[in-house]
C-alpha atoms as a PDB file:
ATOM      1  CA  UNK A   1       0.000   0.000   0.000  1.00  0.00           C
ATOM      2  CA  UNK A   2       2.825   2.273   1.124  1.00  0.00           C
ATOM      3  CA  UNK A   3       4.408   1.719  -2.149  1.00  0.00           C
ATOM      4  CA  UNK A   4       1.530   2.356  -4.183  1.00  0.00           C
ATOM      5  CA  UNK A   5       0.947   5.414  -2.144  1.00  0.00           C
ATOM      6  CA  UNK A   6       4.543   6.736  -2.779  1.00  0.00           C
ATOM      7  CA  UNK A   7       4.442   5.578  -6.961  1.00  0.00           C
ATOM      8  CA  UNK A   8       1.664   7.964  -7.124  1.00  0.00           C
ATOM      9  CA  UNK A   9       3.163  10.863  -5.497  1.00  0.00           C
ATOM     10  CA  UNK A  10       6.369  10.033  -8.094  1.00  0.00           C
ATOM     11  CA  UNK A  11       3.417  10.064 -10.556  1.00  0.00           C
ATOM     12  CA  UNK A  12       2.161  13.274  -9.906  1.00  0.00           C
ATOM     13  CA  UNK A  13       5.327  15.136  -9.112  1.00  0.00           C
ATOM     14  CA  UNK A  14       6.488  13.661 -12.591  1.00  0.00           C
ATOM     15  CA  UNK A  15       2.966  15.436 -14.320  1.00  0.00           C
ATOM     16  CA  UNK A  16       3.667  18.542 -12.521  1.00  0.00           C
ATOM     17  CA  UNK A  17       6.944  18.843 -14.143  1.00  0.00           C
ATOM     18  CA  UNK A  18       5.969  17.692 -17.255  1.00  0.00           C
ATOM     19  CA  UNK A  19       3.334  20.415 -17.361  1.00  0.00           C
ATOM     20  CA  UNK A  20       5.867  22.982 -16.159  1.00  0.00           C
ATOM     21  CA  UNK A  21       7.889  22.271 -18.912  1.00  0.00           C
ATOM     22  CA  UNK A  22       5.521  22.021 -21.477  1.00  0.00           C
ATOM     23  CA  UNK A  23       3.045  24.674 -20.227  1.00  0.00           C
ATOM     24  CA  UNK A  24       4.898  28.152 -19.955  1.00  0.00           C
ATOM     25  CA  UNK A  25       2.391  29.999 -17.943  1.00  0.00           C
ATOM     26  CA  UNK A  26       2.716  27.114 -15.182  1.00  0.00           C
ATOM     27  CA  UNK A  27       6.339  28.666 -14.568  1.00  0.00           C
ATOM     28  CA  UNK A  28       6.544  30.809 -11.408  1.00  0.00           C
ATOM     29  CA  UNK A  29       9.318  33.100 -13.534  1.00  0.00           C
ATOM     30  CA  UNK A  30       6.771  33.505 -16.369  1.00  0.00           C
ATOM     31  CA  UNK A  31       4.759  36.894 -15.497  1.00  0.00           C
ATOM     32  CA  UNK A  32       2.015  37.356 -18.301  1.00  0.00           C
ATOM     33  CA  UNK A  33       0.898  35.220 -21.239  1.00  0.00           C
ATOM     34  CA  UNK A  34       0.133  38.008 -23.762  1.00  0.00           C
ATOM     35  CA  UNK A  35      -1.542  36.295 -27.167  1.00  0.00           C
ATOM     36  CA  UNK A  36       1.367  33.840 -28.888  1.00  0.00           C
ATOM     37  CA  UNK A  37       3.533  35.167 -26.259  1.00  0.00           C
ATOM     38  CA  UNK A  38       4.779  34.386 -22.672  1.00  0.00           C
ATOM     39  CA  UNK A  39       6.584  37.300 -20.734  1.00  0.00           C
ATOM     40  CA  UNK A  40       8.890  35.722 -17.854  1.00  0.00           C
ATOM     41  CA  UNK A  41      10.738  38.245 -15.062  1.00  0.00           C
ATOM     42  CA  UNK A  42      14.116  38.361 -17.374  1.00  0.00           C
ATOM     43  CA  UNK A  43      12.193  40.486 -19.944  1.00  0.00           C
ATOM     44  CA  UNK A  44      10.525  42.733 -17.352  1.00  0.00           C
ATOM     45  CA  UNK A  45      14.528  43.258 -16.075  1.00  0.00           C
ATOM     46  CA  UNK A  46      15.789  44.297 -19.586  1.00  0.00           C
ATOM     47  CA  UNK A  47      12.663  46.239 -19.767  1.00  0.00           C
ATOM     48  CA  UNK A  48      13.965  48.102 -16.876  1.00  0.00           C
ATOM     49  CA  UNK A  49      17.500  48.314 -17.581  1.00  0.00           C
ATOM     50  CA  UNK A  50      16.661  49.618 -21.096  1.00  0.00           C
ATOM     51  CA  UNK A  51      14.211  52.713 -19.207  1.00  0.00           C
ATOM     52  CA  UNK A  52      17.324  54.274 -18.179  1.00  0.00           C
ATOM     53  CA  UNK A  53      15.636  55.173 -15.139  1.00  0.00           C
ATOM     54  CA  UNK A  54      16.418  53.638 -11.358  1.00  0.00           C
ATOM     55  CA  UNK A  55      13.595  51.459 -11.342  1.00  0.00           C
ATOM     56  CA  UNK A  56      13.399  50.837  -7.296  1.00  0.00           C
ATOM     57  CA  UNK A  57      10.075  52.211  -6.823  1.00  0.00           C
ATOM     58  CA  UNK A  58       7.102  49.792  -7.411  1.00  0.00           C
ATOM     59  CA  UNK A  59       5.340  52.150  -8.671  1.00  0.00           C
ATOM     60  CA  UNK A  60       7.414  52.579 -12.067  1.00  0.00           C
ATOM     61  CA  UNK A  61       8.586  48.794 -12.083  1.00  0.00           C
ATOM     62  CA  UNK A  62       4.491  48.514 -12.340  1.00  0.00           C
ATOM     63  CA  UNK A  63       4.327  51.328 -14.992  1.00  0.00           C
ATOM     64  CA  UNK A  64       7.317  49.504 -17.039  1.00  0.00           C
ATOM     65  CA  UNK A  65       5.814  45.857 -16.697  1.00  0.00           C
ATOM     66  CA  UNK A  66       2.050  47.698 -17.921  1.00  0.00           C
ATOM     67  CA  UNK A  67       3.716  49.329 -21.069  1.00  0.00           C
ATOM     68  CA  UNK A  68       5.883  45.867 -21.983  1.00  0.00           C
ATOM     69  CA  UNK A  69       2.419  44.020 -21.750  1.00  0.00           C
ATOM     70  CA  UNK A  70       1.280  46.430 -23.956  1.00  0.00           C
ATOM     71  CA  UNK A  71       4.281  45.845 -26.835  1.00  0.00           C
ATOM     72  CA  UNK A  72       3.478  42.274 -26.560  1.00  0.00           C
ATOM     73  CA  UNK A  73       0.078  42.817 -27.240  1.00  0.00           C
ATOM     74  CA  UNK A  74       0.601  45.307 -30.336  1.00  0.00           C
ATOM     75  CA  UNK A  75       3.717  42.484 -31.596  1.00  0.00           C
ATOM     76  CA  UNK A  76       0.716  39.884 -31.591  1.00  0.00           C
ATOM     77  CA  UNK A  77      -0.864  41.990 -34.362  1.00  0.00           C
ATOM     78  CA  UNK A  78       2.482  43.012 -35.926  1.00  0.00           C
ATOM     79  CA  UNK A  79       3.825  39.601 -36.723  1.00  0.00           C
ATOM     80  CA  UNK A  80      -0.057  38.474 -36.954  1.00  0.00           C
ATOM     81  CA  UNK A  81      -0.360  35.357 -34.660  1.00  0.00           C
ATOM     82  CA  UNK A  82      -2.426  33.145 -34.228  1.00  0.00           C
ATOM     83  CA  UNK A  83      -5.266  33.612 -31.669  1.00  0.00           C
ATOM     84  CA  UNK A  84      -4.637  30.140 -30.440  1.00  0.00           C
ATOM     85  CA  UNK A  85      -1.850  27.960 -30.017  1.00  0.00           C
ATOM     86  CA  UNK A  86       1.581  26.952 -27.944  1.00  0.00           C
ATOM     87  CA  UNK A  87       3.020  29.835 -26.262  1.00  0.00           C
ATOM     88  CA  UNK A  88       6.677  31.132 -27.432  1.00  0.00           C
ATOM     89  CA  UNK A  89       9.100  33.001 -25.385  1.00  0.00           C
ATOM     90  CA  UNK A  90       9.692  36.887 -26.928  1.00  0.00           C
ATOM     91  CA  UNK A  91      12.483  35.449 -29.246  1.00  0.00           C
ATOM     92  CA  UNK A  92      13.926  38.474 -30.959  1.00  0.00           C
ATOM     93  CA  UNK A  93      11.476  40.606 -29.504  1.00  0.00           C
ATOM     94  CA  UNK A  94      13.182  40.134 -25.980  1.00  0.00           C
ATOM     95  CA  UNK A  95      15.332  42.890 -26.997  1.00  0.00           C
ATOM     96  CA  UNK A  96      13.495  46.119 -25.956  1.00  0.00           C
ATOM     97  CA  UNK A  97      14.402  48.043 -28.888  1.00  0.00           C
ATOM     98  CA  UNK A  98      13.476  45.638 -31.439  1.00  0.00           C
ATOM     99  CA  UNK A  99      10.035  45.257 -30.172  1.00  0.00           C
ATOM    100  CA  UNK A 100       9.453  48.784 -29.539  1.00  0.00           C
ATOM    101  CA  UNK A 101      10.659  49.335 -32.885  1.00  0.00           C
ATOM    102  CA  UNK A 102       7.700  46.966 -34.497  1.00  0.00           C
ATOM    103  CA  UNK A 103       5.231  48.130 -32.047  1.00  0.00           C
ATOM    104  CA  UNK A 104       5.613  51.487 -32.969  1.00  0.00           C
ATOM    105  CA  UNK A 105       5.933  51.023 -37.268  1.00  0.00           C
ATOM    106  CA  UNK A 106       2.093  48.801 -36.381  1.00  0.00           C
ATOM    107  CA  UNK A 107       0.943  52.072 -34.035  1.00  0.00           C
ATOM    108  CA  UNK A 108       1.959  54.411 -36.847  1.00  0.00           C
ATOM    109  CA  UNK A 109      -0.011  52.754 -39.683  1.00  0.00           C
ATOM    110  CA  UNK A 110      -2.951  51.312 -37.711  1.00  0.00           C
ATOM    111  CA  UNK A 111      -3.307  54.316 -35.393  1.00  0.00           C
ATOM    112  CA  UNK A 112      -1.090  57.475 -36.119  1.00  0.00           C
ATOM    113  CA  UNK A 113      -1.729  57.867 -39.357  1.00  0.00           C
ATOM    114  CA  UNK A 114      -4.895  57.776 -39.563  1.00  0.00           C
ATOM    115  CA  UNK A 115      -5.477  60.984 -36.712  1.00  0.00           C
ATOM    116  CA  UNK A 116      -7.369  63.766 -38.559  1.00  0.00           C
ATOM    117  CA  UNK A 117      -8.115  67.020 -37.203  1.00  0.00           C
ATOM    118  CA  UNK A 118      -9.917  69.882 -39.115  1.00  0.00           C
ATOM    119  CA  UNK A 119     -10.218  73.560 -39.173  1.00  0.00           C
ATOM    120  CA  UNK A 120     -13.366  73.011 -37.300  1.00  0.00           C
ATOM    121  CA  UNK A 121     -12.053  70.659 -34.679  1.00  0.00           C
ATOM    122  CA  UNK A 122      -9.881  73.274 -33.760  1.00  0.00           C
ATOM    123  CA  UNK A 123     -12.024  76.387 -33.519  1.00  0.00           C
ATOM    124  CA  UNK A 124     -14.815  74.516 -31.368  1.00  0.00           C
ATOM    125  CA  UNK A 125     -11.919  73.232 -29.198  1.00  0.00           C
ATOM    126  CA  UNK A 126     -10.971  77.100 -28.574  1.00  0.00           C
ATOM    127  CA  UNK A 127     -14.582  78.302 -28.571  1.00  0.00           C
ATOM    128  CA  UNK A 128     -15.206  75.680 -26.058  1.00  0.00           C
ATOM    129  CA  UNK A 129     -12.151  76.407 -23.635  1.00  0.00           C
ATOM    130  CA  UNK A 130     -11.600  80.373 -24.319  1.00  0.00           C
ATOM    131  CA  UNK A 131     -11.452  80.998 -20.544  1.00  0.00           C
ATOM    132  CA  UNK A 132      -8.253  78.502 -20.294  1.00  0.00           C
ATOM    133  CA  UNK A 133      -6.738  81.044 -22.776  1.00  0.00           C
ATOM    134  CA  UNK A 134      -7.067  83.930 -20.398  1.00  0.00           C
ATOM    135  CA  UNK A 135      -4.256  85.940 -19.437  1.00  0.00           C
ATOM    136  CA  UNK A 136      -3.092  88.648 -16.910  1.00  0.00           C
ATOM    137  CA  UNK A 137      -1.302  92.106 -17.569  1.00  0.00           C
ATOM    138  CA  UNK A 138       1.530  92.118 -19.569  1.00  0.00           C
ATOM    139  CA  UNK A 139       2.895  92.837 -23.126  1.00  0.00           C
ATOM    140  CA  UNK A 140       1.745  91.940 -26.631  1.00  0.00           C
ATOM    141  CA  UNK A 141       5.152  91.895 -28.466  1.00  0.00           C
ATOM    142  CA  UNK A 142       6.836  91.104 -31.738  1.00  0.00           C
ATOM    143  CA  UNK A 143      10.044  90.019 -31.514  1.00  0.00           C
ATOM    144  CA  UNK A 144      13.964  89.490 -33.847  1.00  0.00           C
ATOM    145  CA  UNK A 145      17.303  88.175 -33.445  1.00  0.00           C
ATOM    146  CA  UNK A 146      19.727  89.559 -35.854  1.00  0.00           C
ATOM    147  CA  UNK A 147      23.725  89.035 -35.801  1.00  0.00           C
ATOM    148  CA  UNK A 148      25.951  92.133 -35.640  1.00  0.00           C
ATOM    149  CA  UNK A 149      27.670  93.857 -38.631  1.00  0.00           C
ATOM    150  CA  UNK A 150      25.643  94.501 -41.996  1.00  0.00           C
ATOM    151  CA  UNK A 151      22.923  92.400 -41.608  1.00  0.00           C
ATOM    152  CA  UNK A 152      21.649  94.301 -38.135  1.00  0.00           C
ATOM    153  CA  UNK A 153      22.238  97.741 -40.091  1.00  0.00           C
ATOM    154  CA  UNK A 154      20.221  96.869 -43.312  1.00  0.00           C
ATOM    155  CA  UNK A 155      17.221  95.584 -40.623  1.00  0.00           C
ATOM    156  CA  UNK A 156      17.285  98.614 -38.868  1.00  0.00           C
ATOM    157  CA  UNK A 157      17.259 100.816 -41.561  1.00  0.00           C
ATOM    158  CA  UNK A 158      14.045  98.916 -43.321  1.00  0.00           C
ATOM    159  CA  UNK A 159      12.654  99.021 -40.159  1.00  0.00           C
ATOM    160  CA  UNK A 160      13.011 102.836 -40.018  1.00  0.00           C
ATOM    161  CA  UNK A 161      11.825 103.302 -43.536  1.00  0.00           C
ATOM    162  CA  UNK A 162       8.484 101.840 -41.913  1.00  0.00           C
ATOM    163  CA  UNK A 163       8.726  98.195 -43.741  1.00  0.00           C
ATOM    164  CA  UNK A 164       6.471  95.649 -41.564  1.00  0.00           C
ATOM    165  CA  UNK A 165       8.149  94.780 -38.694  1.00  0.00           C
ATOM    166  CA  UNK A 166       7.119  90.819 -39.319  1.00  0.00           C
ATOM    167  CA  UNK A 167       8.461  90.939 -43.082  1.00  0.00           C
ATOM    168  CA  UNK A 168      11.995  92.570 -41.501  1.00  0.00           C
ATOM    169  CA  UNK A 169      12.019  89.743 -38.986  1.00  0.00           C
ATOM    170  CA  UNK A 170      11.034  86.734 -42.179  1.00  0.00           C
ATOM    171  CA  UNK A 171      13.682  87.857 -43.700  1.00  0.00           C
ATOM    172  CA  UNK A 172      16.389  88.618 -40.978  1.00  0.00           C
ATOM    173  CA  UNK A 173      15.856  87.133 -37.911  1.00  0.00           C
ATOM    174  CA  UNK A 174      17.589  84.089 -36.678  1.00  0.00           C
ATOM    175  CA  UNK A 175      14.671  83.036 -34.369  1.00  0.00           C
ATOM    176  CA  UNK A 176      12.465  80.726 -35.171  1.00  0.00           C
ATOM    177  CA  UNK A 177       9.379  83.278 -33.929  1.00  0.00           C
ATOM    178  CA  UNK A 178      10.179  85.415 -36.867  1.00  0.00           C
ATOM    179  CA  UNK A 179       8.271  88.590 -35.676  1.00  0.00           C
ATOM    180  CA  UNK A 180       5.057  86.244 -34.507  1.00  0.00           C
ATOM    181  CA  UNK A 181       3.045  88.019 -31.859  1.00  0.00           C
ATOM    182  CA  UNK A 182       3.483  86.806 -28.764  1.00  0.00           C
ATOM    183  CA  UNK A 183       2.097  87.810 -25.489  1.00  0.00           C
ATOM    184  CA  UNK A 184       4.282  87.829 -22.011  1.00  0.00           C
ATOM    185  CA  UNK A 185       2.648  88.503 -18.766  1.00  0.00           C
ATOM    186  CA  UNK A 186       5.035  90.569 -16.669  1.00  0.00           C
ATOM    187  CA  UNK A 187       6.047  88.319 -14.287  1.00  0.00           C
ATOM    188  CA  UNK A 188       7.318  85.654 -17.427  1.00  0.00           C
ATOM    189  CA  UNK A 189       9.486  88.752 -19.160  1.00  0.00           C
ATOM    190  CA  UNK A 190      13.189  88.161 -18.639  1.00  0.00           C
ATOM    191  CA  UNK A 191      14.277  90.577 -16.343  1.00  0.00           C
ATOM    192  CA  UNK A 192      16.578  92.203 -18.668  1.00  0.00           C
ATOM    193  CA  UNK A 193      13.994  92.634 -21.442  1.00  0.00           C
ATOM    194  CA  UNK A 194      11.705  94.637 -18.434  1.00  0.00           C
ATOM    195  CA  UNK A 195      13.488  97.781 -18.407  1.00  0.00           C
ATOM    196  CA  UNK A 196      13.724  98.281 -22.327  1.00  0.00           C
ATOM    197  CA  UNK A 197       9.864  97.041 -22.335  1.00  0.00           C
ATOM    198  CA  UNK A 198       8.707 100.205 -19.641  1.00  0.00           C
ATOM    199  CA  UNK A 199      10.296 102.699 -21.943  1.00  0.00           C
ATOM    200  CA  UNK A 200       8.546 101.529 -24.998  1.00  0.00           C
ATOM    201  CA  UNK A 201       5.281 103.171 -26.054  1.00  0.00           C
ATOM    202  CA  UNK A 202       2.618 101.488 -28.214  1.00  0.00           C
ATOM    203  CA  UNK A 203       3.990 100.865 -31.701  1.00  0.00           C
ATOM    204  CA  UNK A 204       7.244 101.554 -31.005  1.00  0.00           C
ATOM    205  CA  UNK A 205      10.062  99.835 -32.097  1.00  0.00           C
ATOM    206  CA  UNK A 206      13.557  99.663 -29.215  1.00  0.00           C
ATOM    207  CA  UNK A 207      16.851 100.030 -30.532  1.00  0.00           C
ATOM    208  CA  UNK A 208      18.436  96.436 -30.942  1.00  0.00           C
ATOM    209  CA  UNK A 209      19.410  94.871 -27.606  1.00  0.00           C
ATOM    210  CA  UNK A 210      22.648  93.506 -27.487  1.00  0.00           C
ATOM    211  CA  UNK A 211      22.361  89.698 -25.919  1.00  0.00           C
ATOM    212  CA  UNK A 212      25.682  88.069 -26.658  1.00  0.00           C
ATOM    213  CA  UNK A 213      28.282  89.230 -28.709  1.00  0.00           C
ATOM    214  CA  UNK A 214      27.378  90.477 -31.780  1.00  0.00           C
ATOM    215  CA  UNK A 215      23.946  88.596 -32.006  1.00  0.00           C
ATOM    216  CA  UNK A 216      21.037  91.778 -30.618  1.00  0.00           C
ATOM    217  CA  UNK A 217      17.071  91.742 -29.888  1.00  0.00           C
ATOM    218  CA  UNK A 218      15.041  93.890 -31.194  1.00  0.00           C
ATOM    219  CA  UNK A 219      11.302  94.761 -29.647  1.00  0.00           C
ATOM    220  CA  UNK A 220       8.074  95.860 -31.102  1.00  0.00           C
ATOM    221  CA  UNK A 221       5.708  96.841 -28.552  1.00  0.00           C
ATOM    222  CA  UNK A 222       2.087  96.219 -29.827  1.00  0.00           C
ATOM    223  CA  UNK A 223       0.179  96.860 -26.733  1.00  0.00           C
ATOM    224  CA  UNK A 224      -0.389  96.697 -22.725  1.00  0.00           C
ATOM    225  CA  UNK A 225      -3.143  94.969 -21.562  1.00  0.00           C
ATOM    226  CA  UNK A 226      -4.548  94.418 -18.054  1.00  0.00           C
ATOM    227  CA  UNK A 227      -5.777  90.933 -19.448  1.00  0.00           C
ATOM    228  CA  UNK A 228      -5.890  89.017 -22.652  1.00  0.00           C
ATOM    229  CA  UNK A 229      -7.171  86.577 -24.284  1.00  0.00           C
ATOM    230  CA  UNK A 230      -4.768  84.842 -26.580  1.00  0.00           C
ATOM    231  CA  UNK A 231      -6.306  84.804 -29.999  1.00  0.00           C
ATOM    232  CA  UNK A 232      -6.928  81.763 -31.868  1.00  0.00           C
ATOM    233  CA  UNK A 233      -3.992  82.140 -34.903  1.00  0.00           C
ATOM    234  CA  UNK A 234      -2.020  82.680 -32.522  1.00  0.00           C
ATOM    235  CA  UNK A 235      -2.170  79.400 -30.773  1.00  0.00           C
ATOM    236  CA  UNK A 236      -4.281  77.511 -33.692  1.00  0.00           C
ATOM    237  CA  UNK A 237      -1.245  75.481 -34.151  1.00  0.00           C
ATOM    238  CA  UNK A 238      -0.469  74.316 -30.043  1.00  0.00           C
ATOM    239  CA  UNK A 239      -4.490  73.484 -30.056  1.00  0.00           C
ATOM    240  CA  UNK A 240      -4.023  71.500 -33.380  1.00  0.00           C
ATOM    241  CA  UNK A 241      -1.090  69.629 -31.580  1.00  0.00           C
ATOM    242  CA  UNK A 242      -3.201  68.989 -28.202  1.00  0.00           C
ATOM    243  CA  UNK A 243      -6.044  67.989 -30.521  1.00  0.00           C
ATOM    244  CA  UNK A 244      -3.804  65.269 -32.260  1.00  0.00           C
ATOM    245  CA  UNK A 245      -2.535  63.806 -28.870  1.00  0.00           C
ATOM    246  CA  UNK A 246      -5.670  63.544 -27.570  1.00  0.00           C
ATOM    247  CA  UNK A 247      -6.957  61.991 -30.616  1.00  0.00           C
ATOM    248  CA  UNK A 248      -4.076  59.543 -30.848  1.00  0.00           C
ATOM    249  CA  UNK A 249      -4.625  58.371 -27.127  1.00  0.00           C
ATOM    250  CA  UNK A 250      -7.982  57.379 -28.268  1.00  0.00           C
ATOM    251  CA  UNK A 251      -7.515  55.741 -31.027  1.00  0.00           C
ATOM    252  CA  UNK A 252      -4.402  54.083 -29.538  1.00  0.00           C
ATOM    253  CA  UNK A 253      -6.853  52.904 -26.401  1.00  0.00           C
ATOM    254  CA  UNK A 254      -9.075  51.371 -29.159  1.00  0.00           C
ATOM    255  CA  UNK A 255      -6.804  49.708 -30.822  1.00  0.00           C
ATOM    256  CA  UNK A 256      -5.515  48.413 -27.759  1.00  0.00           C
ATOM    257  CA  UNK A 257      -8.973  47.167 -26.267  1.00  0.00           C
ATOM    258  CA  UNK A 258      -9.736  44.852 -29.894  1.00  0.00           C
ATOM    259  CA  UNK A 259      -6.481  43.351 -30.007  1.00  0.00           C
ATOM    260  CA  UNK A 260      -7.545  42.220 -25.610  1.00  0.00           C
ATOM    261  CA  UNK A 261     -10.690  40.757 -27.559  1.00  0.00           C
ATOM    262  CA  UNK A 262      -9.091  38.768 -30.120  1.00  0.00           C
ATOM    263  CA  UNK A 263      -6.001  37.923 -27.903  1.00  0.00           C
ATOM    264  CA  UNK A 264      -5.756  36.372 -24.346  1.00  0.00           C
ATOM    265  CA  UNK A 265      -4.014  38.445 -21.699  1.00  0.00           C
ATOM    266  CA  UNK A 266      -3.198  36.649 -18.359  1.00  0.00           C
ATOM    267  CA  UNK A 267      -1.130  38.778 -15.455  1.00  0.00           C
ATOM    268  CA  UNK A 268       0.274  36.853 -12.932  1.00  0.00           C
ATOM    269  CA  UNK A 269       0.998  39.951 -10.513  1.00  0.00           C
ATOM    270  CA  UNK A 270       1.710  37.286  -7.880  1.00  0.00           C
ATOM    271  CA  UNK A 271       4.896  36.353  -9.460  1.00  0.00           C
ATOM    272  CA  UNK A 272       5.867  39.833  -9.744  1.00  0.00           C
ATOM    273  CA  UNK A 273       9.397  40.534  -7.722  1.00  0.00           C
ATOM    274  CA  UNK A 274       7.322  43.700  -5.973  1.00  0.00           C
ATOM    275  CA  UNK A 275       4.521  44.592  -5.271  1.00  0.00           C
ATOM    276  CA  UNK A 276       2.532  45.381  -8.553  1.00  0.00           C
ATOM    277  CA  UNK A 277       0.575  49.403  -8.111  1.00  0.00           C
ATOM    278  CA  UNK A 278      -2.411  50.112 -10.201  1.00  0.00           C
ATOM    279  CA  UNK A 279      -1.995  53.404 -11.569  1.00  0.00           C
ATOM    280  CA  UNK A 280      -5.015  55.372 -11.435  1.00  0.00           C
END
């Protein structure tokens, strides 16, 4: 009896490891079955390694091991696999840049590129949200950078013959604002601008400002304001920006939330080597 008792324990312990070898997700180092894939602790560590960042929290160890579930999930569409069958390690993928890498050429046709965002999209957005465009008192200003020698002469000189301050700046300036208008409120002015700034009057124009050798700033004062409102062209193309990012996050979300239909996802947070935070 004793011996029959103790060939069935050998039996079972045998099974056990026969499943453990032939059944990835029974492994306590395995972490997540994702679709084809299994994700063990060794990928969540290069994960880690390849964020650069001191990983000690469990916080962002959680954040990592949520983001590499989702690159598994995207590579299940990317190298199309099939919705059932035996489960295969990462493979190549394993490396984090090489998976990010396909996840992100399958984001970018499935999801990226197909973000639109209109003329009208935009205005409602700003119609909708005017008050978060609000400012208090400061300066509505147009702004140059020239270099010293020839160039800032020939600027100032247009400039004095009355030529549009924007149409000097196109075709001088070595900012990238070009002569936009921008509004400051006085407490985001660079303290050395403030003093040239107070002596200005409405429509004037300072003499250029010297802020490194031989490279000068010229100001166009447009107005003082109490409060303002930025305007709409001003900011159309921040709001078209913030538009496509939100827009992106949705459809990325979607995209995300059919391949968890048509794929299996299993997190084994118990296995996890810390304690795995939800992020809200």
């Amino acid at each position: 009896m004793r011996n029959a008792l103790f060939i069935a324990a050998i039996l079972v312990l045998s099974l056990a490891c026969s499943r453990q070898e032939n059944d990835p997700s029974a492994r306590m180092d395995t972490v997540a079955t994702v679709g084809a894939f299994f994700v063990t602790v060794d990928d969540l560590d290069r994960e880690v390694r390849s964020s650069g960042q001191t990983a000690d929290s469990p916080a962002l160890r959680s954040r990592l091991f949520d983001a590499l579930v989702d690159e598994v999930l995207i590579l299940n569409g990317a190298v199309n696999a099939a919705e059932e069958g035996q489960l295969r390690p990462l493979g190549e993928y394993a490396d984090p840049r090489k998976r990010k890498e396909t996840a992100s050429m399958l984001l970018e046709e499935k999801v990226y590129s197909r973000i639109e965002v209109s003329t009208r999209d935009v205005e409602d957005y700003y119609n909708r949200r005017r008050s978060e465009f609000a400012r208090g008192e400061g300066v509505l200003v147009r702004q140059m950078t020239l270099g010293g020698g020839n160039l800032k002469n020939e600027a100032m000189d247009l400039l004095q013959k009355k030529h549009s301050f924007e149409d000097v700046a196109r075709l001088y300036s070595i900012s990238p604002d070009r002569g936009r208008q921008q509004y400051f409120e006085m407490s985001e002015l660079p303290e050395y601008l403030v003093p040239f700034i107070m002596t200005l009057r409405e429509g004037q124009v300072s003499k250029p400002i010297e802020i490194s050798k031989d490279t000068f700033q010229v100001i166009l004062l447009e107005k003082r304001a109490k409060e303002f409102v930025l305007p709409l062209d001003m900011i159309r193309q921040m709001v078209r920006l913030h538009l496509s990012d939100m827009k992106g996050e949705e459809l990325r979300k979607d995209f995300l939330d059919s391949l968890r239909k048509r794929y299996n996802v299993h997190l084994f947070y118990e296995r996890l080597p810390f304690g795995y935070v939800k992020e809200n």
